[in-house]
Protein backbone atom coordinates (compact mmCIF):
# COMPACT_ATOMS: atom_id res chain seq x y z
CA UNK A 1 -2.59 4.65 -34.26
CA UNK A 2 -5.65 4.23 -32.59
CA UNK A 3 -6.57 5.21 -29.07
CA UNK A 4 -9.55 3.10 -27.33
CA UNK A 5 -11.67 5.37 -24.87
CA UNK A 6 -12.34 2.69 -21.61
CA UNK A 7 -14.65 3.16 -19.14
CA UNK A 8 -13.50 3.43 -15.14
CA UNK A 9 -16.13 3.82 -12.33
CA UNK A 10 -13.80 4.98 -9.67
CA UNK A 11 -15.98 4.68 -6.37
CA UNK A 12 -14.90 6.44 -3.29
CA UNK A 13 -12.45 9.07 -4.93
CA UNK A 14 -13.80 11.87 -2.39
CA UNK A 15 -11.36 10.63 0.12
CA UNK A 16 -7.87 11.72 0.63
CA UNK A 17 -6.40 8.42 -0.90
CA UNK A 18 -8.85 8.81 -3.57
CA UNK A 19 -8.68 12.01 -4.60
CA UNK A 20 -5.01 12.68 -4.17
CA UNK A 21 -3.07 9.27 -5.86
CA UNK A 22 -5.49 7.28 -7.76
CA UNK A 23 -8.06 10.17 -9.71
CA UNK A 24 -5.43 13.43 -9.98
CA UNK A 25 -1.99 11.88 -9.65
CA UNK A 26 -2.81 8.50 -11.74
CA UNK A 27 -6.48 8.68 -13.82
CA UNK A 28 -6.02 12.60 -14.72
CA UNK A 29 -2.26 12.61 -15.44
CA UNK A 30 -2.25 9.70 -17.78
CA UNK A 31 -5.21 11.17 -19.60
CA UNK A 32 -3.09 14.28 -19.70
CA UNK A 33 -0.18 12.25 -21.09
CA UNK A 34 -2.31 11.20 -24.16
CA UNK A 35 -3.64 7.51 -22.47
CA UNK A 36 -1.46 4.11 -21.90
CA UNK A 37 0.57 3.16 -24.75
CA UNK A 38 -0.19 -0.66 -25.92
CA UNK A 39 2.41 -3.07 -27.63
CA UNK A 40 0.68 -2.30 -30.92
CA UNK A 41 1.32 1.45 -31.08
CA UNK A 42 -2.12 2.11 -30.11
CA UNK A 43 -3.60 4.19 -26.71
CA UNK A 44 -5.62 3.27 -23.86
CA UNK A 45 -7.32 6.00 -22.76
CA UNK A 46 -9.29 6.10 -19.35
CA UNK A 47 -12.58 7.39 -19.47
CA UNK A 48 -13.66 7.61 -15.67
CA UNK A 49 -16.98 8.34 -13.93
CA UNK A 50 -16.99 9.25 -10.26
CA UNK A 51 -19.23 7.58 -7.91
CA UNK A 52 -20.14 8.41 -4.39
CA UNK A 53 -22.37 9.44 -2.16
CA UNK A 54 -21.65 13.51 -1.74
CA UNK A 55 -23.26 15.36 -4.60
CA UNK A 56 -21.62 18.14 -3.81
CA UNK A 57 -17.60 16.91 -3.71
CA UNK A 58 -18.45 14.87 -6.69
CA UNK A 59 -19.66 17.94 -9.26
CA UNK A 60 -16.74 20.05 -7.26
CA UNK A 61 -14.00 17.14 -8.86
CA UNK A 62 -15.77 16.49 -11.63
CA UNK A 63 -15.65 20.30 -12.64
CA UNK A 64 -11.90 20.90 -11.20
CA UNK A 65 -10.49 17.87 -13.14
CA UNK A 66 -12.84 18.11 -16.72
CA UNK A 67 -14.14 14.98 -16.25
CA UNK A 68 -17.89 14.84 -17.51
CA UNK A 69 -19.24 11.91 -16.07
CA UNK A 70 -20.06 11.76 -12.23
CA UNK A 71 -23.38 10.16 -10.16
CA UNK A 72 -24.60 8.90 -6.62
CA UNK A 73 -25.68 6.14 -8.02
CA UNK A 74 -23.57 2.92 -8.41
CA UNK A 75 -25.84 0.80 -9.95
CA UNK A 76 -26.25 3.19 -12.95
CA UNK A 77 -22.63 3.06 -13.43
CA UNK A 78 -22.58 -0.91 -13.02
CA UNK A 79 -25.09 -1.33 -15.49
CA UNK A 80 -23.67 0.89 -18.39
CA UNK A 81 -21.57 -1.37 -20.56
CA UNK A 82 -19.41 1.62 -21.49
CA UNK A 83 -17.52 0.96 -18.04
CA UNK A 84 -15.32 -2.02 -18.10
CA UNK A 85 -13.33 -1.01 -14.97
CA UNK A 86 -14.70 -0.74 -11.48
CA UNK A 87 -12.52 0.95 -8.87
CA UNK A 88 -12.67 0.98 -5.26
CA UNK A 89 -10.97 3.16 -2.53
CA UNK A 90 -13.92 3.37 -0.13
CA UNK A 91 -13.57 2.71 3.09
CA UNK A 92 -12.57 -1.06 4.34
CA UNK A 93 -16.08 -1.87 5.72
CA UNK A 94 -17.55 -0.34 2.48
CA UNK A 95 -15.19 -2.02 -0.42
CA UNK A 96 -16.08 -5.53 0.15
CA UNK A 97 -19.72 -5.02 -0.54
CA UNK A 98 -18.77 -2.84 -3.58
CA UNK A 99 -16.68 -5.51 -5.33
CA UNK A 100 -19.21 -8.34 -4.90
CA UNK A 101 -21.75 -6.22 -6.85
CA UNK A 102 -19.39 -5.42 -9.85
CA UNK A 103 -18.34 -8.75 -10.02
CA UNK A 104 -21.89 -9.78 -10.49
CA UNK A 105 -21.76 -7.01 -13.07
CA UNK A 106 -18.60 -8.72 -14.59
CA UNK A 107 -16.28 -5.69 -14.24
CA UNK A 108 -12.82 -6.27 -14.14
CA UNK A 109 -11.89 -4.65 -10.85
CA UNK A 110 -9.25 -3.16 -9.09
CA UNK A 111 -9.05 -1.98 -5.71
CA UNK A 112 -7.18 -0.30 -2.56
CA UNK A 113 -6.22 -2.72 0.15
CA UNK A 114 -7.59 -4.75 2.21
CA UNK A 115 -10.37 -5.98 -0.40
CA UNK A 116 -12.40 -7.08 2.80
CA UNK A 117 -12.43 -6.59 6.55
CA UNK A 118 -11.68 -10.36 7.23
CA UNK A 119 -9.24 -13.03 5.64
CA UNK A 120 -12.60 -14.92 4.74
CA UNK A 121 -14.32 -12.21 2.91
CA UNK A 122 -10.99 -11.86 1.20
CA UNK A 123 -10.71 -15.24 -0.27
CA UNK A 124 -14.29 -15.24 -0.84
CA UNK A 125 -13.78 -12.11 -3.43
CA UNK A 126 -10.72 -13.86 -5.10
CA UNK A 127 -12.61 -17.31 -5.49
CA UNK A 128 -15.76 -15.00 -6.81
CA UNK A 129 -13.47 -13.47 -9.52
CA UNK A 130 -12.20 -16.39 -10.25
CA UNK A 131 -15.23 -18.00 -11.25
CA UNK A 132 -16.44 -15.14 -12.76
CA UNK A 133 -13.41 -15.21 -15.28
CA UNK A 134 -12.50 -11.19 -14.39
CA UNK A 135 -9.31 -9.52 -14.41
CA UNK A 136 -8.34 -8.22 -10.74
CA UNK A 137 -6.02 -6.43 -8.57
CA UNK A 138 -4.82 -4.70 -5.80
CA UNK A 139 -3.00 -1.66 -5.12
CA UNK A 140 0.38 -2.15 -4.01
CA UNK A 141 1.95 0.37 -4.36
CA UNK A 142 5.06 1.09 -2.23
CA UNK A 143 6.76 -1.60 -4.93
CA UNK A 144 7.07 1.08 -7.15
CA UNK A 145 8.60 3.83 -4.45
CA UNK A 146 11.66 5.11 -6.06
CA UNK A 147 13.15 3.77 -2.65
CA UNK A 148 12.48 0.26 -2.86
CA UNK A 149 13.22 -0.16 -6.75
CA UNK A 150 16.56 0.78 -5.87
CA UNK A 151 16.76 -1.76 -2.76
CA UNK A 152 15.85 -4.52 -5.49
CA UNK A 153 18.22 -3.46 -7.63
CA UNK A 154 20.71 -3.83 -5.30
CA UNK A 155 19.52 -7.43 -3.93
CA UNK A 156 19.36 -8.61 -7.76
CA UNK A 157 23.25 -7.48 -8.12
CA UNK A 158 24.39 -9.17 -5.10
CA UNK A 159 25.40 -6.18 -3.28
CA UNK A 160 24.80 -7.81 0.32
CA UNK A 161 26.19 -10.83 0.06
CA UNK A 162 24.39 -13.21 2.62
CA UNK A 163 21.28 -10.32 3.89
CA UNK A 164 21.30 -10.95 7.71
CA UNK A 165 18.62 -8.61 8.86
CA UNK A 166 16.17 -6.21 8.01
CA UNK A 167 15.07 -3.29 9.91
CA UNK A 168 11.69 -1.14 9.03
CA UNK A 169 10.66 2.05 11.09
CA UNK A 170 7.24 3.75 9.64
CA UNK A 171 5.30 6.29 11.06
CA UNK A 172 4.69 9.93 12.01
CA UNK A 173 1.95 11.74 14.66
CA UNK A 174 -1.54 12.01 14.02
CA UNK A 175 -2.59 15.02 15.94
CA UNK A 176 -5.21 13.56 18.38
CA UNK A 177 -8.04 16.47 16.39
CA UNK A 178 -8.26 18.69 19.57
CA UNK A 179 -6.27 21.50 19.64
CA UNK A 180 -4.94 20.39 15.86
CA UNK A 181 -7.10 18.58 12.84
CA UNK A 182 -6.19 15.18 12.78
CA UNK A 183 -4.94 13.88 9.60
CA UNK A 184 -5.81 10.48 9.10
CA UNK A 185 -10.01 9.79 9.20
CA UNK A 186 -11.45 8.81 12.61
CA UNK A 187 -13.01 5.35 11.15
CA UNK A 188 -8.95 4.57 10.99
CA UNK A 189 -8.95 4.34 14.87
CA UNK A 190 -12.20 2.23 15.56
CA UNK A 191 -11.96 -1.29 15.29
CA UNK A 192 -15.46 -1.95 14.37
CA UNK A 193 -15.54 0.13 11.10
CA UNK A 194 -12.11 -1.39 9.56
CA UNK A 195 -9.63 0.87 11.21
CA UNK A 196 -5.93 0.30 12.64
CA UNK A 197 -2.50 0.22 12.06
CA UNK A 198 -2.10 -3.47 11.68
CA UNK A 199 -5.19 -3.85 9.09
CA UNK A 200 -3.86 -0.54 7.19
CA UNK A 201 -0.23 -1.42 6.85
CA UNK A 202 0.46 -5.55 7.42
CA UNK A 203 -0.85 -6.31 4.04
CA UNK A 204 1.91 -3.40 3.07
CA UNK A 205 4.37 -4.86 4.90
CA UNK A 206 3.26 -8.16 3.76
CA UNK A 207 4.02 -7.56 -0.46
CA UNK A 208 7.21 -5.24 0.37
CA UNK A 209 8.83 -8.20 2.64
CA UNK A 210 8.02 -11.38 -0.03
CA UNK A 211 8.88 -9.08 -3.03
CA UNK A 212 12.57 -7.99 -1.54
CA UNK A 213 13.34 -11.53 0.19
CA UNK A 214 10.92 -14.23 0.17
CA UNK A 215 8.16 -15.46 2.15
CA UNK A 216 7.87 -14.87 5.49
CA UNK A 217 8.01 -17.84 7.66
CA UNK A 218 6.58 -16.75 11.35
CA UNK A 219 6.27 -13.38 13.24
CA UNK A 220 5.76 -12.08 16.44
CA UNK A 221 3.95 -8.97 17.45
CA UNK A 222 3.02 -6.21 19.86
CA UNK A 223 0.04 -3.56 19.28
CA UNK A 224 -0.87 -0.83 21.68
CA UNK A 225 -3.25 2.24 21.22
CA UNK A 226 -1.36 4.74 22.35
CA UNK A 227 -3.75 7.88 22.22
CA UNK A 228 -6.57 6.51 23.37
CA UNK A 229 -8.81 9.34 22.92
CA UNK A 230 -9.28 11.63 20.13
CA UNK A 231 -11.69 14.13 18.40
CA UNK A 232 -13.68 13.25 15.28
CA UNK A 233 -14.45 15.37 11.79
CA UNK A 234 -17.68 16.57 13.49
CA UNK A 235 -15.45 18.06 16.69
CA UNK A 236 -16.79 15.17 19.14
CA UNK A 237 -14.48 13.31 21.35
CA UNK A 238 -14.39 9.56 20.74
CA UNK A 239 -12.33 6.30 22.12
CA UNK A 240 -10.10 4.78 19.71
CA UNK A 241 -10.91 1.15 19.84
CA UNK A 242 -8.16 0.20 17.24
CA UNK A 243 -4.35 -0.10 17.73
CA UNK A 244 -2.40 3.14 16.34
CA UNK A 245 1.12 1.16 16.30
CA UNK A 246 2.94 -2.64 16.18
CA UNK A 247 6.31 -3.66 17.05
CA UNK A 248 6.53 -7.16 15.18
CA UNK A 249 9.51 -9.55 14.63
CA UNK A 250 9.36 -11.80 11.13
CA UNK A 251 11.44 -14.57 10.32
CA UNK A 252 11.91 -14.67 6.43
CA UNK A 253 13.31 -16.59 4.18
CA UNK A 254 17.15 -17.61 4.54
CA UNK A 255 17.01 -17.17 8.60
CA UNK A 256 16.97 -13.50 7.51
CA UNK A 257 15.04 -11.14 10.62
CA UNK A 258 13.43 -8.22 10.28
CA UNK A 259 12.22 -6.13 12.75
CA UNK A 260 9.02 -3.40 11.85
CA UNK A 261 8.01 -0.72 13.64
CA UNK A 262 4.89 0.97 12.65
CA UNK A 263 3.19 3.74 14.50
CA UNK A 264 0.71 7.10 13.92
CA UNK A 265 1.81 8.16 17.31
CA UNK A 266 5.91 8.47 17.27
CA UNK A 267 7.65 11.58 15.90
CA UNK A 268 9.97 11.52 13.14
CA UNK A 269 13.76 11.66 13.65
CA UNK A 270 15.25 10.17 10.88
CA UNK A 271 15.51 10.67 6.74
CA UNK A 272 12.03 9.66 5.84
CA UNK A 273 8.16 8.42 7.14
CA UNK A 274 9.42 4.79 6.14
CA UNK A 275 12.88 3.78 5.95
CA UNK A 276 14.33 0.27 5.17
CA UNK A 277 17.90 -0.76 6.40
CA UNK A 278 18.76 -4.10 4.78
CA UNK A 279 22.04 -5.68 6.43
CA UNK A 280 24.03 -8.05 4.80
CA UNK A 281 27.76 -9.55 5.22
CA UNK A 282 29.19 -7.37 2.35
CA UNK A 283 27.41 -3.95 2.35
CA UNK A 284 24.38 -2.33 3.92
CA UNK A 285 21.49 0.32 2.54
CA UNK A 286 19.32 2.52 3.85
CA UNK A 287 16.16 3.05 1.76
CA UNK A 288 13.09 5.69 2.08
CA UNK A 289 10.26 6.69 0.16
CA UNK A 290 12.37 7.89 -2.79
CA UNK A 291 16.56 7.93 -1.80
CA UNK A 292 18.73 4.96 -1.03
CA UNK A 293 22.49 5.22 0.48
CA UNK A 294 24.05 2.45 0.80
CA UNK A 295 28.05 1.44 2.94
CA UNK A 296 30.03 -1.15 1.41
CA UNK A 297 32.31 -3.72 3.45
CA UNK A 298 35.51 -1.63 2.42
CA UNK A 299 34.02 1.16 3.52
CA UNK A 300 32.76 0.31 6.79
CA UNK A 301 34.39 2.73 9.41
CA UNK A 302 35.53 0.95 12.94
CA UNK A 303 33.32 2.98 15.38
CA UNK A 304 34.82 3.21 18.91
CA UNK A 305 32.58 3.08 22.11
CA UNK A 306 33.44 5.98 24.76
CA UNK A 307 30.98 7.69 26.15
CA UNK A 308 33.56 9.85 28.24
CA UNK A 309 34.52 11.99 25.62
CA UNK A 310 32.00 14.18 22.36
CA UNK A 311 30.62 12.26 19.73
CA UNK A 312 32.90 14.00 16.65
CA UNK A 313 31.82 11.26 14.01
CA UNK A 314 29.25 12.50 11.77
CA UNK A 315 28.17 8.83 10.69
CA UNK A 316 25.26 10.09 7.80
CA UNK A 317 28.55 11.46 5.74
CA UNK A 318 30.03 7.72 5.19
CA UNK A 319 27.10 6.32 3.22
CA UNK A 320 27.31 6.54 -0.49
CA UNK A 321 23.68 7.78 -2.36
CA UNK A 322 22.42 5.48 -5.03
CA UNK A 323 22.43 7.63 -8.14
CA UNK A 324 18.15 7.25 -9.70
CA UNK A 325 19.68 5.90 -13.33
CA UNK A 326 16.23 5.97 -14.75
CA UNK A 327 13.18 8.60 -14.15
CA UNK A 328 11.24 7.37 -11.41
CA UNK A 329 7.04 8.10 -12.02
CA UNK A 330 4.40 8.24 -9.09
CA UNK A 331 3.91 4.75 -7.80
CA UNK A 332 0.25 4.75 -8.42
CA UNK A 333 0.51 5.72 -11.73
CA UNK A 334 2.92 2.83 -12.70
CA UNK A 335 0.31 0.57 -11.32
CA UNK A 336 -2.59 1.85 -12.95
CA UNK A 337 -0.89 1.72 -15.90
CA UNK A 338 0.16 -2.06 -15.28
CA UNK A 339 -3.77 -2.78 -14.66
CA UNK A 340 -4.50 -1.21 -17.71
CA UNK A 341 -2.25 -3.19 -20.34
CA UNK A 342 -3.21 -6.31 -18.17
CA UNK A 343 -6.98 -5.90 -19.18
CA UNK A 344 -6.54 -4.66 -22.57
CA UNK A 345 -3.45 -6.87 -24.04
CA UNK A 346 -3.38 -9.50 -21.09
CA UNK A 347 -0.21 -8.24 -19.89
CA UNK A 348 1.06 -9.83 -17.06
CA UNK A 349 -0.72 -8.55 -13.56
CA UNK A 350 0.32 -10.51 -10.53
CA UNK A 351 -0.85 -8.49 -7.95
CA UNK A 352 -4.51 -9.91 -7.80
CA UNK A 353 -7.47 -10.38 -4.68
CA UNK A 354 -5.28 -13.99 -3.89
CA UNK A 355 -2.23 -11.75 -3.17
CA UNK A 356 -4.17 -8.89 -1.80
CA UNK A 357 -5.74 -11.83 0.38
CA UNK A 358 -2.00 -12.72 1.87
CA UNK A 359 -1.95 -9.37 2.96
CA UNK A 360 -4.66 -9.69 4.99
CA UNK A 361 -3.65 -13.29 6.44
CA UNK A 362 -0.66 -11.15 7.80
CA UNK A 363 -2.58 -8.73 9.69
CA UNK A 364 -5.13 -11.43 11.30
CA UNK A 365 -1.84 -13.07 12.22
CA UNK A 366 -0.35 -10.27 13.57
CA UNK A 367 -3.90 -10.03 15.65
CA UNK A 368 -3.15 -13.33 16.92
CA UNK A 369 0.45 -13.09 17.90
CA UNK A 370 -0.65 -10.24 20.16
CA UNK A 371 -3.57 -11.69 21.52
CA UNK A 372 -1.61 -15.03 22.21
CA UNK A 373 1.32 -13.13 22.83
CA UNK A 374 3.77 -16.13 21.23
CA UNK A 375 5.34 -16.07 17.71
CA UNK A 376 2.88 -17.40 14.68
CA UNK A 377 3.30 -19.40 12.01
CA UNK A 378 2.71 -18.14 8.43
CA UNK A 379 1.16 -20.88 6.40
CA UNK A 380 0.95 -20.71 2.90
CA UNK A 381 -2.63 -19.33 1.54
CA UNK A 382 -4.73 -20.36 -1.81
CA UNK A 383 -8.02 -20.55 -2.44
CA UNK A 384 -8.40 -23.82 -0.82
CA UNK A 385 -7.03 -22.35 2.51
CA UNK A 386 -10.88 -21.17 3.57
């Protein structure tokens, strides 16, 4: 057994994202596990360096997580053949920039969504990889939620029958940063640096709707900025100039609907931040983040409509939980992992800048359907589609 020490510059790990799911929660705990495990019987272990441009945060992780390699300077870290990885959860009007230089440095490269600010730049990095012969990818995640595995699981069985519709609510309240610290960045809320709902969660949307049913055929949406004002990290007020939620419509594949909700400004009354009810002529399921209940045909109660008398009908007690059957690991982690085998034994990695591209396609769509306010088509996208 032999375990093969590979170099990662992870750039923009001082953020939440960052710090949180992709260094502690992914890098550290599989270096804690012992490294990746390859077909062979041998180990993959990730040997990171932290790049960015606060000195300070950078020694402060560096130190916290015993990680010995840490600098403000990417080039440095491009140009050292030790590092074989580059990594990339800076902001969106930062990462696009980022990934062109370590593809001239022939990194293989993996990266937070979207890879670029614009559908163009997008398919300009996955034609750029291309050529350049490097492995790629793009975090997307919520395919490994505990959650939607289960949903899958139930699709592949045949538990629905004929799936009629879909139904997505997401979202929670960002404090406005007033009279209570925002949680989510204030670059998130302007337009001009990358931010919004629709950019941040459409290329989501985007993998979690094709990977459960199919592609999806044409959509219809809605944005709004609800809280048009709020307070930045330095205390000052500013005007959000991107949306903060989007009602959309999509027509998928096998006249299936679904209908998403997504919103930072809407308070959460039901099981989870994102839940997924998935209809379907023989049974239905509810999914979150991690649990999924589910209501078969012969167990469908006949609900009665009269508002004259009390509700007595506690309807959450007549869905059945799906039991977990198999240990569930962080999302993130099963990704990295994924990216991992993929560079060092070729294992198979479909989530690359093309798909990370369709994403974004979504989102500019999305954009249009507002602006237009008419339902869009969804064309298929390859690298020709520029």
């Amino acid at each position: 057994m032999t375990t093969h020490n590979i170099g990662i510059i992870m750039n923009g790990v001082t953020g939440r994202m960052g710090t949180r799911q992709h260094l502690i929660r992914s890098i550290v705990a599989i270096r804690e596990q012992g490294g990746v495990e390859l077909d062979n019987g041998d180990f993959v272990m990730p040997d990171p360096i932290l790049v960015g441009r606060n000195k300070e945060k950078l020694k402060a992780l560096a130190e916290d997580y015993n990680i010995n390699r840490w600098t403000t300077d990417l080039s440095e870290a491009l140009e050292d053949d030790r590092n074989v990885i580059y990594f990339d959860s800076q902001t969106t009007s930062l990462r696009e920039e980022g990934i062109k230089r370590a593809i001239q440095a022939n990194k293989h490269i993996y990266c937070e969504k979207p890879t670029a600010t614009s559908l163009e730049g997008s398919l300009k990095l996955a034609q750029l990889a291309k050529d350049a012969g490097i492995k790629n990818g793009v975090v997307q995640d919520k395919l490994f939620l505990p959650g939607i595995m289960k949903l899958k699981r139930l699709l592949d069985s045949g538990f629905f029958g004929k799936v009629l519709s879909v139904r997505m609510e997401f979202g929670y309240w960002v404090f406005e940063g007033d009279w209570q610290e925002g949680q989510r960045p204030s670059w998130n809320y302007k337009k001009e640096e990358g931010g919004g709902i629709v950019v941040d969660m459409f290329p989501h949307w985007r993998y979690v709707l094709n990977h459960l049913f199919g592609s999806i055929k044409s959509l219809s949406a809605k944005t709004a900025t609800h809280i048009p004002k709020r307070v930045d990290e330095q205390g000052e007020f500013y005007h959000a100039t991107a949306d903060d939620a989007v009602y959309a419509i999509f027509e998928l594949e096998n006249d299936v609907i679904a209908s998403v909700n997504s919103s930072w400004a809407v308070r959460v009354d039901r099981d989870d931040l994102l839940t997924i009810q998935i209809d379907g002529v023989e049974g239905s399921a509810v999914a979150g983040l991690r649990d999924c209940k589910t209501q078969h045909r012969v167990n469908t109660p006949k609900p009665v409509w009269n508002p004259d008398i009390e509700n007595e009908v506690d309807y959450q007690t007549q869905w059945e939980e799906v039991p977990d059957n198999q240990l569930f690991e962080n999302a993130f982690k099963i990704q990295w992992e994924k990216f991992l085998k993929h560079v060092y034994q070729d294992d198979a990695f479909p989530w690359d800048f093309l798909e990370g591209a369709k994403g974004m396609q979504l989102a500019n769509l999305a954009l249009k359907s507002d602006e237009e306010r008419q339902f869009v088509e969804v064309p298929e996208l390859d690298l020709r589609s520029k």
